[in-house]
C-alpha atoms as a PDB file:
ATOM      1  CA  UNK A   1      77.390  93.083 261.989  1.00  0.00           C
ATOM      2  CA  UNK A   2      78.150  90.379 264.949  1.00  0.00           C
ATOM      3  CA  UNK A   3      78.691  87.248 262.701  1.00  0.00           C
ATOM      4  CA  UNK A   4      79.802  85.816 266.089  1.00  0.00           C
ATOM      5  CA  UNK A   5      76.745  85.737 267.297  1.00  0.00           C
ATOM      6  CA  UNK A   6      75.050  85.299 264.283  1.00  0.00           C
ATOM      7  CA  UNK A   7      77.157  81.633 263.713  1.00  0.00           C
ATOM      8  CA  UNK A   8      76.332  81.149 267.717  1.00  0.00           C
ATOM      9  CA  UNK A   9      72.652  81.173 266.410  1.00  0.00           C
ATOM     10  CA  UNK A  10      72.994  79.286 263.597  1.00  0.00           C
ATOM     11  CA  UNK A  11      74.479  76.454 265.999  1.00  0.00           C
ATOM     12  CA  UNK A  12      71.700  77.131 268.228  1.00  0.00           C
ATOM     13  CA  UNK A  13      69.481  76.303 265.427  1.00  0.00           C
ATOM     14  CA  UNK A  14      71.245  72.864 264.359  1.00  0.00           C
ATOM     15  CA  UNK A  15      71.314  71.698 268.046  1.00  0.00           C
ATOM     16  CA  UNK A  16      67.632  72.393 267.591  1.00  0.00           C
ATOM     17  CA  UNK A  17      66.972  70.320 264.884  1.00  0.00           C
ATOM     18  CA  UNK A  18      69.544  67.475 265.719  1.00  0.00           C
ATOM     19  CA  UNK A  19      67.013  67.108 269.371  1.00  0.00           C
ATOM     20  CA  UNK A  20      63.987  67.142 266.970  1.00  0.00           C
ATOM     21  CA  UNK A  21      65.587  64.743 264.828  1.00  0.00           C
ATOM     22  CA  UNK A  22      65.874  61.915 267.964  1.00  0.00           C
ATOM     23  CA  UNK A  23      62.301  61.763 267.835  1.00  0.00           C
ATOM     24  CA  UNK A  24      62.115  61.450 263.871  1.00  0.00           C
ATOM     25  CA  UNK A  25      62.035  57.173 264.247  1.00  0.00           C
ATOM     26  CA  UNK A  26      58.593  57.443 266.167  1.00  0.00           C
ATOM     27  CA  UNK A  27      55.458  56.463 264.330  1.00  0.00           C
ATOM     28  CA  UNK A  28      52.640  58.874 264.028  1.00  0.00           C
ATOM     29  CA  UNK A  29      50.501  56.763 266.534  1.00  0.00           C
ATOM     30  CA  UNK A  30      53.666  56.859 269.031  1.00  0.00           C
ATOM     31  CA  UNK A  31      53.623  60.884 268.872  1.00  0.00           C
ATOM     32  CA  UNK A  32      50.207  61.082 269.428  1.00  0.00           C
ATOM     33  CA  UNK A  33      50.520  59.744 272.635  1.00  0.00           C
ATOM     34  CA  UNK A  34      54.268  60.890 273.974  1.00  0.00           C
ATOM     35  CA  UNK A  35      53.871  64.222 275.600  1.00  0.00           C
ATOM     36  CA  UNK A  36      57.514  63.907 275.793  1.00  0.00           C
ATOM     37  CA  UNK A  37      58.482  63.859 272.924  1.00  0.00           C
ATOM     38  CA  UNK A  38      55.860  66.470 271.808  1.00  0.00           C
ATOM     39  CA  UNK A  39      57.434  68.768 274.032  1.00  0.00           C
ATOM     40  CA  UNK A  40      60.833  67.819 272.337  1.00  0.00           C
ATOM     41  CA  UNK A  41      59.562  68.400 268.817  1.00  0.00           C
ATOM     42  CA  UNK A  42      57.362  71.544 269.495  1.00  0.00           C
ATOM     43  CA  UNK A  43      60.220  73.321 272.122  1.00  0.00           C
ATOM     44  CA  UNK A  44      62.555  72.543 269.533  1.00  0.00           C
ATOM     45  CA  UNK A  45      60.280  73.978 266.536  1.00  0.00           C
ATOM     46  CA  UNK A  46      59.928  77.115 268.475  1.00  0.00           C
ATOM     47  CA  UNK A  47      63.197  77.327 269.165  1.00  0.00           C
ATOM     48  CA  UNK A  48      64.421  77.140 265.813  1.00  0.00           C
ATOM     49  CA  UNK A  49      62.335  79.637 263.985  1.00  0.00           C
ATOM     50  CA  UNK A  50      62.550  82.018 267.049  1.00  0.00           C
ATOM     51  CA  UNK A  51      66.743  82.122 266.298  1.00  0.00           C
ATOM     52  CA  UNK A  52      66.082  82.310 262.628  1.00  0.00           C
ATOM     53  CA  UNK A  53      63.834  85.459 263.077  1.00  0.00           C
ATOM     54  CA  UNK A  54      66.694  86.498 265.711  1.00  0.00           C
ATOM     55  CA  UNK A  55      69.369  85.908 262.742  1.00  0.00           C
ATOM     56  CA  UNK A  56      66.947  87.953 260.228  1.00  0.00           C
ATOM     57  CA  UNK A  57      66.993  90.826 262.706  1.00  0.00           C
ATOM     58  CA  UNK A  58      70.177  91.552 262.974  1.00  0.00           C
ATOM     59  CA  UNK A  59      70.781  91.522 259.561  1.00  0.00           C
ATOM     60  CA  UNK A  60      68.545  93.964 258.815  1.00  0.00           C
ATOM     61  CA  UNK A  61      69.624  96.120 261.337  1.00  0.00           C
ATOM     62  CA  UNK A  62      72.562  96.389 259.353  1.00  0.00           C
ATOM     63  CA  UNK A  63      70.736  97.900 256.580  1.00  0.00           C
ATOM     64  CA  UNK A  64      68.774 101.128 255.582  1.00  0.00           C
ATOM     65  CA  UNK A  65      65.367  98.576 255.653  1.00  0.00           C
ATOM     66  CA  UNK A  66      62.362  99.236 257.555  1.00  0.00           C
ATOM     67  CA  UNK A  67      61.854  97.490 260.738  1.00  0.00           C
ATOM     68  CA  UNK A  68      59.332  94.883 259.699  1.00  0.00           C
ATOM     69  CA  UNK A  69      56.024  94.494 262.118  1.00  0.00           C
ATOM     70  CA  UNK A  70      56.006  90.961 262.113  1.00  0.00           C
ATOM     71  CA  UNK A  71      58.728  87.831 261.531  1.00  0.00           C
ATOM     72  CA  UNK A  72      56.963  87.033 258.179  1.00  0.00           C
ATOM     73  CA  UNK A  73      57.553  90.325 256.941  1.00  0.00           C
ATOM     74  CA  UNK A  74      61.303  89.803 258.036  1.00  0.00           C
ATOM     75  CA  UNK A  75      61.726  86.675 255.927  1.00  0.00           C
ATOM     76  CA  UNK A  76      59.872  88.570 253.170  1.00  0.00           C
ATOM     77  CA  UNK A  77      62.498  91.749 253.577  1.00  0.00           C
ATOM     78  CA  UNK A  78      65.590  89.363 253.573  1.00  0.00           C
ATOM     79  CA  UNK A  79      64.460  87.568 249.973  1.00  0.00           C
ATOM     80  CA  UNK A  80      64.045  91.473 248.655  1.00  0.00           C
ATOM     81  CA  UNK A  81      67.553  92.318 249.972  1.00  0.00           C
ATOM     82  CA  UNK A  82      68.616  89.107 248.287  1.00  0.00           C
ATOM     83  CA  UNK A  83      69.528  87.547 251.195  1.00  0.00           C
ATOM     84  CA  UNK A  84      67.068  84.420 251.100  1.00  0.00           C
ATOM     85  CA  UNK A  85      66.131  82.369 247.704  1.00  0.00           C
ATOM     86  CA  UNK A  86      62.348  82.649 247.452  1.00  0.00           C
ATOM     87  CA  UNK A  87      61.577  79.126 248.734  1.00  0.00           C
ATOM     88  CA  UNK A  88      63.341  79.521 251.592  1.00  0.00           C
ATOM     89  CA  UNK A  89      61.541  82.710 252.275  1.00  0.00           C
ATOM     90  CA  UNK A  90      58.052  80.699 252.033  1.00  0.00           C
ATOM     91  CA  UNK A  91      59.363  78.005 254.325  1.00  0.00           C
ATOM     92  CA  UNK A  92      60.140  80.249 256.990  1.00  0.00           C
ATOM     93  CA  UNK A  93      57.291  82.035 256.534  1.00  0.00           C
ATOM     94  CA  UNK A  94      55.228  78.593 257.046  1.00  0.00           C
ATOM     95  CA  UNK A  95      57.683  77.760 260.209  1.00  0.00           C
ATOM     96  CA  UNK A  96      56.936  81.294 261.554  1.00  0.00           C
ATOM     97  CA  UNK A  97      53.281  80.310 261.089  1.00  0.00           C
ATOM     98  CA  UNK A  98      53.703  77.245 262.869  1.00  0.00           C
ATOM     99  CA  UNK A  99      55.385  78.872 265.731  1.00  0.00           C
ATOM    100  CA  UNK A 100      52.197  81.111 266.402  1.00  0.00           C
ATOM    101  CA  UNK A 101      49.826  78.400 266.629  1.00  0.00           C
ATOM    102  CA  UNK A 102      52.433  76.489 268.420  1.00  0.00           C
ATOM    103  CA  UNK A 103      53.052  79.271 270.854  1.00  0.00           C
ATOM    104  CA  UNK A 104      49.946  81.414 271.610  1.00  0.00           C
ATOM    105  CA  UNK A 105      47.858  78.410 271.005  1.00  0.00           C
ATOM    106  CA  UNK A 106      45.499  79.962 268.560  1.00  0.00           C
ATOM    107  CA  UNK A 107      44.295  76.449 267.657  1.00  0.00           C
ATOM    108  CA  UNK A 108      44.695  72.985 268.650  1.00  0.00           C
ATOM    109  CA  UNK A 109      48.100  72.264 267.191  1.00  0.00           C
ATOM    110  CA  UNK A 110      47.697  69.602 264.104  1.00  0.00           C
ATOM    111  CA  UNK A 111      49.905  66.538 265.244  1.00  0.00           C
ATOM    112  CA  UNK A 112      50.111  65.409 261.241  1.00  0.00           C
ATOM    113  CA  UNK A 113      51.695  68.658 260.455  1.00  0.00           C
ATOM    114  CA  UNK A 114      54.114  68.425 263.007  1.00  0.00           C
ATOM    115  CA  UNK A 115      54.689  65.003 261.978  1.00  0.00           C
ATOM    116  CA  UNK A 116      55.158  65.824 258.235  1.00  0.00           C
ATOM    117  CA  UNK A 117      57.449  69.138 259.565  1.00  0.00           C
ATOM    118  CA  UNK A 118      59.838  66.441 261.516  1.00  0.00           C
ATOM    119  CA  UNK A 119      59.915  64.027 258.503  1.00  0.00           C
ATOM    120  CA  UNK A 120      60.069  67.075 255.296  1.00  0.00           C
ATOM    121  CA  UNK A 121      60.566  70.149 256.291  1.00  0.00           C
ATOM    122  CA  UNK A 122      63.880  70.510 258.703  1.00  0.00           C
ATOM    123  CA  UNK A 123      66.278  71.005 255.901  1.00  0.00           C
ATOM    124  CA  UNK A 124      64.469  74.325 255.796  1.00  0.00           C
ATOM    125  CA  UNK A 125      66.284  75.349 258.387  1.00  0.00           C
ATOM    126  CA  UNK A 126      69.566  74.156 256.952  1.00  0.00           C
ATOM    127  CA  UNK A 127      68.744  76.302 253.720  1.00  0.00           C
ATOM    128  CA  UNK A 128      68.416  79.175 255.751  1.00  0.00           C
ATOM    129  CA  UNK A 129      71.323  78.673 257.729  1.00  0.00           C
ATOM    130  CA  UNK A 130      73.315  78.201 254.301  1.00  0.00           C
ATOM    131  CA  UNK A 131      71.500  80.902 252.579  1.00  0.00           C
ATOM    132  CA  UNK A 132      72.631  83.688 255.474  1.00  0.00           C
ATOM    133  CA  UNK A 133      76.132  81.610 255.677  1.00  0.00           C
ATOM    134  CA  UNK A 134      76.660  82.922 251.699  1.00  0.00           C
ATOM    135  CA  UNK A 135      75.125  85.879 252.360  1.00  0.00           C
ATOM    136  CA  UNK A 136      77.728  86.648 255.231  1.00  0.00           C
ATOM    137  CA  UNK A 137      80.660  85.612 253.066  1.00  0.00           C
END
């Protein structure tokens, strides 16, 4: 396995969040109207889980798993293999569902959720970052 690229990834993934993080002080109502930083934010989100399912790949192609038909089934493989804790698994699973509505627009995206992802739910991506960190070790 590449752990080169795999920690290149992982950095990828922190950059993301540290860009998403300089829009963290803006009120809801501020959001709302700042394309800019909704760009910021959602780019970012994208981003993020788009290297994680990147990082979940290539571990599995290291093992004698099934290719999984979608990135949810990846996180779900990864906890079975004992590479993710379960919560993390059902984090990821929630940023990879984020990520579809984000990216094929399958519904108006939900500015409170996005909101409430910038203000609870980065150190998800953190936790999986450690998580594949102690699994590489």
């Amino acid at each position: 396995m590449d752990t080169e690229i795999i920690r290149s990834k992982q950095d990828s993934i922190a950059r993301c969040i540290a860009r998403i993080e300089t829009k963290r002080n803006l009120p809801y109502e501020a959001l709302l109207e700042d394309y800019d930083a909704q760009d910021v934010v959602t780019l970012n989100l994208e981003r993020a889980v788009q290297l994680a399912c990147d990082i979940a790949a290539m571990i599995l192609a290291e093992t004698n798993e099934p290719v999984s038909d979608t990135m949810r089934a990846t996180f779900a493989t990864l906890q079975r293999i004992q590479v993710l804790s379960k919560t993390t698994t059902e984090h990821m699973m929630k940023a990879v569902g984020f990520r579809n509505i984000a990216v094929h627009a399958y519904q108006e995206i939900d500015w409170a959720i996005v909101y409430n992802i910038v203000h609870e739910r980065l150190n998800d991506f953190r936790d999986f970052i450690r998580e594949v960190d102690q699994y590489l070790q």
